[in-house]
C-alpha atoms as a PDB file:
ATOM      1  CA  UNK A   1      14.217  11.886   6.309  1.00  0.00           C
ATOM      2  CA  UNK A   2      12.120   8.934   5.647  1.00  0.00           C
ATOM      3  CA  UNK A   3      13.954   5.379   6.181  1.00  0.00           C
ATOM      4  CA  UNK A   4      12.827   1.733   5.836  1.00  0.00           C
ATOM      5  CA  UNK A   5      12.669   0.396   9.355  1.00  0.00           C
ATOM      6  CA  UNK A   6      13.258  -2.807   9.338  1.00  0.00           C
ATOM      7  CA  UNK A   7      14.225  -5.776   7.062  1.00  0.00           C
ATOM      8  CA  UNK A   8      16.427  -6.606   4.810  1.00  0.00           C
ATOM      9  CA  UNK A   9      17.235  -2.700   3.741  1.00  0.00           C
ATOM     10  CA  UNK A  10      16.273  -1.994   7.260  1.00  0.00           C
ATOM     11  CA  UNK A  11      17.871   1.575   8.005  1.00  0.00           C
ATOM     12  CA  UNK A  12      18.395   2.386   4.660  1.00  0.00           C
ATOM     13  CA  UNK A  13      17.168   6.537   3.751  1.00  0.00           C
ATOM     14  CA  UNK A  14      14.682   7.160   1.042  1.00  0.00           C
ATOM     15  CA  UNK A  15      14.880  10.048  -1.111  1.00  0.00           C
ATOM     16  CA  UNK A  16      11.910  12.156  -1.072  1.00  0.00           C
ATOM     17  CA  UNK A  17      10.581  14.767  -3.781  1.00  0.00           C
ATOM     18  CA  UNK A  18      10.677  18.096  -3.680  1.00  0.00           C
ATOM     19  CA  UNK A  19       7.273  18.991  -3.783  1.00  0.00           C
ATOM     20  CA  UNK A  20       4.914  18.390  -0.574  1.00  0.00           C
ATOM     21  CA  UNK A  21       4.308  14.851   0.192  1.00  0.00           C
ATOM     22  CA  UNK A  22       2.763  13.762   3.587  1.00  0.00           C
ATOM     23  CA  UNK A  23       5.234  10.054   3.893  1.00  0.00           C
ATOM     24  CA  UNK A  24       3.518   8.299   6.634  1.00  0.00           C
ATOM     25  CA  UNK A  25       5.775   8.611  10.056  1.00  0.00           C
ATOM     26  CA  UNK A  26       7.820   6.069  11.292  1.00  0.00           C
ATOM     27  CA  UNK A  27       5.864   5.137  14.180  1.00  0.00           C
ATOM     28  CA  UNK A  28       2.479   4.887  12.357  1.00  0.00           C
ATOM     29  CA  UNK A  29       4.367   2.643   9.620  1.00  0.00           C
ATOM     30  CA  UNK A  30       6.125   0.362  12.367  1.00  0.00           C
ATOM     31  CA  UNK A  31       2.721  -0.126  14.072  1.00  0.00           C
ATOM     32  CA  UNK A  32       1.296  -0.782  10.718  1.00  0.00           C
ATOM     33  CA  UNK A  33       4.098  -3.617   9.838  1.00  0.00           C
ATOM     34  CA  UNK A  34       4.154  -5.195  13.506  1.00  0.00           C
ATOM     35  CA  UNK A  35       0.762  -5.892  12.867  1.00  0.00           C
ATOM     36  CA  UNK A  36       1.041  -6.950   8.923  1.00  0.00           C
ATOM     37  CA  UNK A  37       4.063  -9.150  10.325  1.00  0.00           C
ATOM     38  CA  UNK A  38       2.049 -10.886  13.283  1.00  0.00           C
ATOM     39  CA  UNK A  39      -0.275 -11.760  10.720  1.00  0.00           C
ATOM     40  CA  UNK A  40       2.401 -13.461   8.538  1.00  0.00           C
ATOM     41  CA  UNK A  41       0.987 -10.932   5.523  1.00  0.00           C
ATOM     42  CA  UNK A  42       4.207 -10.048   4.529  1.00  0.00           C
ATOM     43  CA  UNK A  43       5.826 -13.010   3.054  1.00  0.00           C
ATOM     44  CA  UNK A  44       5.688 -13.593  -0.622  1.00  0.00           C
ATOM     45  CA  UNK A  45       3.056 -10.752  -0.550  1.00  0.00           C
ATOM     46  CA  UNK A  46       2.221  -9.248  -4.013  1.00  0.00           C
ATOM     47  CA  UNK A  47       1.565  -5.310  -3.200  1.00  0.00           C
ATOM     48  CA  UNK A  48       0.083  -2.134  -4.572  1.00  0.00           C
ATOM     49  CA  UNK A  49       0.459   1.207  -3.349  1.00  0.00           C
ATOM     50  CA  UNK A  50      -1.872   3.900  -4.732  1.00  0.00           C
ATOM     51  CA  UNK A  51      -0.925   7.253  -3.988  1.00  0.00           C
ATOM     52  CA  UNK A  52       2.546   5.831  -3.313  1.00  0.00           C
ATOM     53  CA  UNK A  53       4.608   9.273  -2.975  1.00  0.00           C
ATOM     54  CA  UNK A  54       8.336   8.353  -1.722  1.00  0.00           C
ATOM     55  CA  UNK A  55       7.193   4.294  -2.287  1.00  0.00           C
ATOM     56  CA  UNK A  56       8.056   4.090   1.719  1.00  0.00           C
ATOM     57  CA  UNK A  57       5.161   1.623   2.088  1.00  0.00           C
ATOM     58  CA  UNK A  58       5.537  -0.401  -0.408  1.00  0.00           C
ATOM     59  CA  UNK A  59       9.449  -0.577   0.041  1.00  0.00           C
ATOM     60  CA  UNK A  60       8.599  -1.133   3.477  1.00  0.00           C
ATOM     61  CA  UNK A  61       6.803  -4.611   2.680  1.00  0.00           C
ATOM     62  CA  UNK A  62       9.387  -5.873   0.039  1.00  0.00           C
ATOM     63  CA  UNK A  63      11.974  -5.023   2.686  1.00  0.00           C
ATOM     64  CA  UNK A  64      10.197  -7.407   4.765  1.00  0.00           C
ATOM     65  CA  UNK A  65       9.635 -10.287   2.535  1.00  0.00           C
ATOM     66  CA  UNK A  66       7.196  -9.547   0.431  1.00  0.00           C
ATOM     67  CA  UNK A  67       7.358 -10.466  -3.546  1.00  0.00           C
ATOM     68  CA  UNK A  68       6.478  -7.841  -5.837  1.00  0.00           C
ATOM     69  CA  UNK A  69       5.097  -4.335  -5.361  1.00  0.00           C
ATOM     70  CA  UNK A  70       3.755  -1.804  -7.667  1.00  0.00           C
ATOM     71  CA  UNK A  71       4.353   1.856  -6.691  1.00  0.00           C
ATOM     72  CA  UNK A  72       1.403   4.122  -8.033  1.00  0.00           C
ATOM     73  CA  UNK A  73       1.910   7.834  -8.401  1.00  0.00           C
ATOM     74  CA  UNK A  74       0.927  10.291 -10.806  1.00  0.00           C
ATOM     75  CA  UNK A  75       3.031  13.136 -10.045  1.00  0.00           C
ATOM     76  CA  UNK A  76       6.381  12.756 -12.423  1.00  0.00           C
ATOM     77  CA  UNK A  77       8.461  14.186  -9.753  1.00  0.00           C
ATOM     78  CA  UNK A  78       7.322  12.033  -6.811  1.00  0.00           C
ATOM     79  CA  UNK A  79       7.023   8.975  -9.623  1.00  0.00           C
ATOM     80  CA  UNK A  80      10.472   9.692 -10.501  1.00  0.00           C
ATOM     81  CA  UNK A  81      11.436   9.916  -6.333  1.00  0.00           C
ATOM     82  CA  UNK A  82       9.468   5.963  -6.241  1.00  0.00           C
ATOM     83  CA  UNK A  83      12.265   4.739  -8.768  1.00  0.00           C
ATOM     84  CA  UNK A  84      14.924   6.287  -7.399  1.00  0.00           C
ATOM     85  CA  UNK A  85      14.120   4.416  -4.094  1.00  0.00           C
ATOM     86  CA  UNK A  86      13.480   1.089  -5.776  1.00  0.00           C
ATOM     87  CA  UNK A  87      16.988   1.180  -7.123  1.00  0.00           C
ATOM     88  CA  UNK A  88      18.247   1.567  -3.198  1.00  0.00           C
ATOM     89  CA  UNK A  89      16.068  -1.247  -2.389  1.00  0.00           C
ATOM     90  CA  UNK A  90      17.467  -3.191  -5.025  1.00  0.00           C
ATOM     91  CA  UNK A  91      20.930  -2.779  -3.966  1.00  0.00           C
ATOM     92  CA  UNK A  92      20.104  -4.344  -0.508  1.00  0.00           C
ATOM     93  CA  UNK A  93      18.598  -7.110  -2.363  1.00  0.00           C
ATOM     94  CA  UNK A  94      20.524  -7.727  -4.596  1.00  0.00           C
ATOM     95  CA  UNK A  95      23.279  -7.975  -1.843  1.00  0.00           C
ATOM     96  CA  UNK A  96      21.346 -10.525   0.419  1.00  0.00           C
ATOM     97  CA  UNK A  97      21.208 -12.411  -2.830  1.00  0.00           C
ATOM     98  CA  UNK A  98      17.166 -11.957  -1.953  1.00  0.00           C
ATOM     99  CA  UNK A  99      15.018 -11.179  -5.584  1.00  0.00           C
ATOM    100  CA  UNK A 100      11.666  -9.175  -5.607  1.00  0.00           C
ATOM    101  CA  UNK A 101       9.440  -7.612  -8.423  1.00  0.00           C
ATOM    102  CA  UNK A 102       9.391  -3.259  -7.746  1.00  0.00           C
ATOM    103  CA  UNK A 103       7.795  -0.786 -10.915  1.00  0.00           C
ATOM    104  CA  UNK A 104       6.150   2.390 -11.170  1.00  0.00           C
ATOM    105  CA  UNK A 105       3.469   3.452 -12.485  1.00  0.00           C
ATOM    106  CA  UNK A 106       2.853   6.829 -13.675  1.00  0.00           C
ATOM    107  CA  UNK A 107      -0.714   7.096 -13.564  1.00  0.00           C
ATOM    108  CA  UNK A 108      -3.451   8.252 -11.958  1.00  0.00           C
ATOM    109  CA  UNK A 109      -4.707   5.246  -9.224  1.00  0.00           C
ATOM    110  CA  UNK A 110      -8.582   5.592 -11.446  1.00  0.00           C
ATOM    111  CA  UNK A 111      -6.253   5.059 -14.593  1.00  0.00           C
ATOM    112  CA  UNK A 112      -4.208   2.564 -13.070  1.00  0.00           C
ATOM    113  CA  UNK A 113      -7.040   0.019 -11.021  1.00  0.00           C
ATOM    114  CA  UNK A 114      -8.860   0.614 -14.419  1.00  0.00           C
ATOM    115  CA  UNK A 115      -6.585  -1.121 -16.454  1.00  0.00           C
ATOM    116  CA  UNK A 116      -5.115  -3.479 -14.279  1.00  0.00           C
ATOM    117  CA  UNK A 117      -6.890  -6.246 -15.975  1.00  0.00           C
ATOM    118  CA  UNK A 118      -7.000 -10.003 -13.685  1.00  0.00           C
ATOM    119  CA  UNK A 119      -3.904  -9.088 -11.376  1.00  0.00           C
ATOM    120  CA  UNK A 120      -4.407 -10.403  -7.566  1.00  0.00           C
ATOM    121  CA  UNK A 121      -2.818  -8.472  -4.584  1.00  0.00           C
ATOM    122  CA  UNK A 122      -2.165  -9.782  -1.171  1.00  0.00           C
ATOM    123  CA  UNK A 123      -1.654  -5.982   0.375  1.00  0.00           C
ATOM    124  CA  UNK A 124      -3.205  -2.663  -0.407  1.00  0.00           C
ATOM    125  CA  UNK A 125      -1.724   0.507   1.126  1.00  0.00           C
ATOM    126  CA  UNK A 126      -4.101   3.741   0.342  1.00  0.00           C
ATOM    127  CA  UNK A 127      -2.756   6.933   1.294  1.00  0.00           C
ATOM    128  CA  UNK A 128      -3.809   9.858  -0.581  1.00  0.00           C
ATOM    129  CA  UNK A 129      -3.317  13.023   0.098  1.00  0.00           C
ATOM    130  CA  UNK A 130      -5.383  14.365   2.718  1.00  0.00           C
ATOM    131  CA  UNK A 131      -7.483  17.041   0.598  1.00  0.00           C
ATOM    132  CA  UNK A 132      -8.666  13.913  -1.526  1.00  0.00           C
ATOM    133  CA  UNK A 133     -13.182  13.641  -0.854  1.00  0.00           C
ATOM    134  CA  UNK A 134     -14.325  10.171   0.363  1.00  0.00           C
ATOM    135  CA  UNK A 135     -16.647   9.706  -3.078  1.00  0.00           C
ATOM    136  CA  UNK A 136     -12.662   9.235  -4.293  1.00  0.00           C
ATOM    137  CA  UNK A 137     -11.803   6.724  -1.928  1.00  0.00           C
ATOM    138  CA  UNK A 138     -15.107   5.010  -2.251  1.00  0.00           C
ATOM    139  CA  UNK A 139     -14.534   4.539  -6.079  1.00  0.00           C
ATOM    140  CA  UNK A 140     -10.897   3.192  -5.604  1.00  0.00           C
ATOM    141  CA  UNK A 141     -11.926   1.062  -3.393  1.00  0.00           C
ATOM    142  CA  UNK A 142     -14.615  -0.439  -5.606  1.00  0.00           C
ATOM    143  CA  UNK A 143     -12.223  -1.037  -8.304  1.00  0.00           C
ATOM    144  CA  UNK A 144      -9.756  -2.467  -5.777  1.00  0.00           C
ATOM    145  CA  UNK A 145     -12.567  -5.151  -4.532  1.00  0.00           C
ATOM    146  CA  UNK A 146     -11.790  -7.182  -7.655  1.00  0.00           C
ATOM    147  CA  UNK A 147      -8.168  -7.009  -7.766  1.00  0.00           C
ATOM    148  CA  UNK A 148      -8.023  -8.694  -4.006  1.00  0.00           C
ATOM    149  CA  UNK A 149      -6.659 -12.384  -3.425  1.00  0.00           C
ATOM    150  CA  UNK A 150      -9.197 -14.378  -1.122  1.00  0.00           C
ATOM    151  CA  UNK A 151      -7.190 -12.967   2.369  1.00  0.00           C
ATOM    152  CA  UNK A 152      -6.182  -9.498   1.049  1.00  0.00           C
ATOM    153  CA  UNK A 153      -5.510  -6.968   3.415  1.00  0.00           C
ATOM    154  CA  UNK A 154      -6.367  -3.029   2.587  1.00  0.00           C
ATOM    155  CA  UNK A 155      -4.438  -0.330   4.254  1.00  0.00           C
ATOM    156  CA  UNK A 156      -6.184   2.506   4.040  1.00  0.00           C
ATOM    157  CA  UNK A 157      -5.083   5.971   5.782  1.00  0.00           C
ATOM    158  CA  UNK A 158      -6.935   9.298   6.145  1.00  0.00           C
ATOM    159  CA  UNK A 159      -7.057  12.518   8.471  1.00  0.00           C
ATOM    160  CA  UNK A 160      -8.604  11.983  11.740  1.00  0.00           C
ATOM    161  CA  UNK A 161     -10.646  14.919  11.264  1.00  0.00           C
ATOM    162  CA  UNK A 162     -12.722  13.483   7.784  1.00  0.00           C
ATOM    163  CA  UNK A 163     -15.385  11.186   7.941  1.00  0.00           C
ATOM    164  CA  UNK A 164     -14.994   7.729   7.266  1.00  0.00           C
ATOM    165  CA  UNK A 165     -15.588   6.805   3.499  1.00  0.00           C
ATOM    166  CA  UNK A 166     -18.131   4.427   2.708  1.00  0.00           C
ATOM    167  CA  UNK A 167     -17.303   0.996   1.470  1.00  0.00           C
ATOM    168  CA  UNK A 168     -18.672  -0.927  -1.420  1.00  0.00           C
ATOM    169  CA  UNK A 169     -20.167  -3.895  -0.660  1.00  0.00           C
ATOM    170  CA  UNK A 170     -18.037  -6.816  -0.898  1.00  0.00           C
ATOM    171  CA  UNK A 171     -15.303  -5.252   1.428  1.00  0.00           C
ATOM    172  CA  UNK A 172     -15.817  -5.023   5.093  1.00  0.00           C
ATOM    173  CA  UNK A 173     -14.150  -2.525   7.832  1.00  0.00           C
ATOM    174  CA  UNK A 174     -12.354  -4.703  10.150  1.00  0.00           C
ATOM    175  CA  UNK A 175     -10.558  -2.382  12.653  1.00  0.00           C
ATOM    176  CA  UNK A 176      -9.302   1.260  13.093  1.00  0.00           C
ATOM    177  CA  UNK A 177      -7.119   3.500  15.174  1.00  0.00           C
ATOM    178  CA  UNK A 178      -6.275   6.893  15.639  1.00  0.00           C
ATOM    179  CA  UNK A 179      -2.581   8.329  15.997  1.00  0.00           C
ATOM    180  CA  UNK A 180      -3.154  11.388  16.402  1.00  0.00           C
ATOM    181  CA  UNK A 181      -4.065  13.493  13.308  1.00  0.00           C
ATOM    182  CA  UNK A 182      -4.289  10.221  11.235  1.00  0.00           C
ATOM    183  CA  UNK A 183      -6.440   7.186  11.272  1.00  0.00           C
ATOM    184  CA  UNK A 184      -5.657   4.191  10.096  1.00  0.00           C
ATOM    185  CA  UNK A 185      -8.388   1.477   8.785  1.00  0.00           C
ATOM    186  CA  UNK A 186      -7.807  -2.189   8.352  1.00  0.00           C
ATOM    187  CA  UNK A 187     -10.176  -3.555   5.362  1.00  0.00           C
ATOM    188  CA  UNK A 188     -10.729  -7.116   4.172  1.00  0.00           C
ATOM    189  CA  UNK A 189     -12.923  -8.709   1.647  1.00  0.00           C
ATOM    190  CA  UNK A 190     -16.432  -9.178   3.452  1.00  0.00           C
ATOM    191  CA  UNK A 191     -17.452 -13.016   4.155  1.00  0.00           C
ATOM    192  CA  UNK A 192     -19.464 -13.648   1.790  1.00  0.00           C
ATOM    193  CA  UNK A 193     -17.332 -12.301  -1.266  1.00  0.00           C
ATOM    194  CA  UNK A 194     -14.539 -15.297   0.060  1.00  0.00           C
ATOM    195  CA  UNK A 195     -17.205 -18.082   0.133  1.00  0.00           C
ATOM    196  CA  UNK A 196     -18.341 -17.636  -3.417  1.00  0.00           C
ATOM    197  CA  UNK A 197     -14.564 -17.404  -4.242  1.00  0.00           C
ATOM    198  CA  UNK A 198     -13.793 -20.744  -2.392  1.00  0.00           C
ATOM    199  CA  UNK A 199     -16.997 -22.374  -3.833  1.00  0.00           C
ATOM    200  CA  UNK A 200     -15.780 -21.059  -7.300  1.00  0.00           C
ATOM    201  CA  UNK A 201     -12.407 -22.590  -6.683  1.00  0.00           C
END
């Protein structure tokens, strides 16, 4: 059973969908959060996750502090799994008298980042399914470039045994590391993408 870890639904069990889903594990999601959390990225964060499946990711970071998260997932069952667990979230919430912004979105993540229009997000998590090609992930992550606030954070998960995916040009790979059959890369908006935003602002 999937769970959120910590926070203020901390323990609480997710529902998950019938069909096959591959939730990230507990441990790889804890390491993920101790390090979103040493950052202080959590806090007021506004989230996306693409490819969201149970929503354990996202959940994860509104359980944690952050402000608003949109759950992306195409499939109607596991869409329909992602607000089912928002409602259990909510209930934890709503009695720590804490408020926070969780939808889904039934859509495909091309359909979705194509129509997102000027929204900003603090905190990407990517993790498709396994079987989906790099040229994929490239393209998502081109359309995610734009959508980034000036520190954003990309979470971006894949199989160990696939190449890394190429990255457009105004993001930059800023650490990685293997658990075991997955890998985990940290992306960030390269340098000079945040000094023409801060010589914009």
């Amino acid at each position: 059973m999937t769970r959120i870890i910590a926070g203020i639904a901390g323990s609480r069990q997710l529902a998950a969908p019938a069909s096959p889903t591959r939730p990230t594990s507990d441990r790889i999601r804890e390491s993920i959060f101790n390090r979103l959390e040493n950052w202080d990225a959590l806090e007021g964060a506004r989230v996306v996750d693409l490819y969201a499946g149970t929503g354990a990711l996202a959940l994860e970071a509104i359980s944690r502090g952050a402000a608003s998260a949109v759950l992306v997932e195409k499939d109607a069952k596991a869409a329909a799994v992602c607000a089912k667990n928002i409602g259990f979230i909510e209930a934890a919430l709503q009695a720590a008298k804490v408020k926070a912004s969780m939808r889904v979105q039934q859509k495909s993540v091309d359909a979705y980042l194509s129509t997102a229009g000027s929204v900003e997000f603090d905190l990407v998590f990517i993790d498709p399914p396994y079987d989906i090609e790099n040229r994929d992930i490239t393209e998502n992550l081109g359309k995610v470039a734009p959508l980034l606030a000036m520190d954003a954070i990309v979470v971006l998960e894949r199989s160990s045994r696939t190449p890394r995916a190429e990255l457009p040009a105004d993001l930059v790979l800023e650490d990685e590391k293997s658990y075991g059959d997955t890998v985990v890369y940290w992306i960030g908006r390269a340098a000079d993408q945040t000094a023409n935003d801060e010589a914009e602002g």
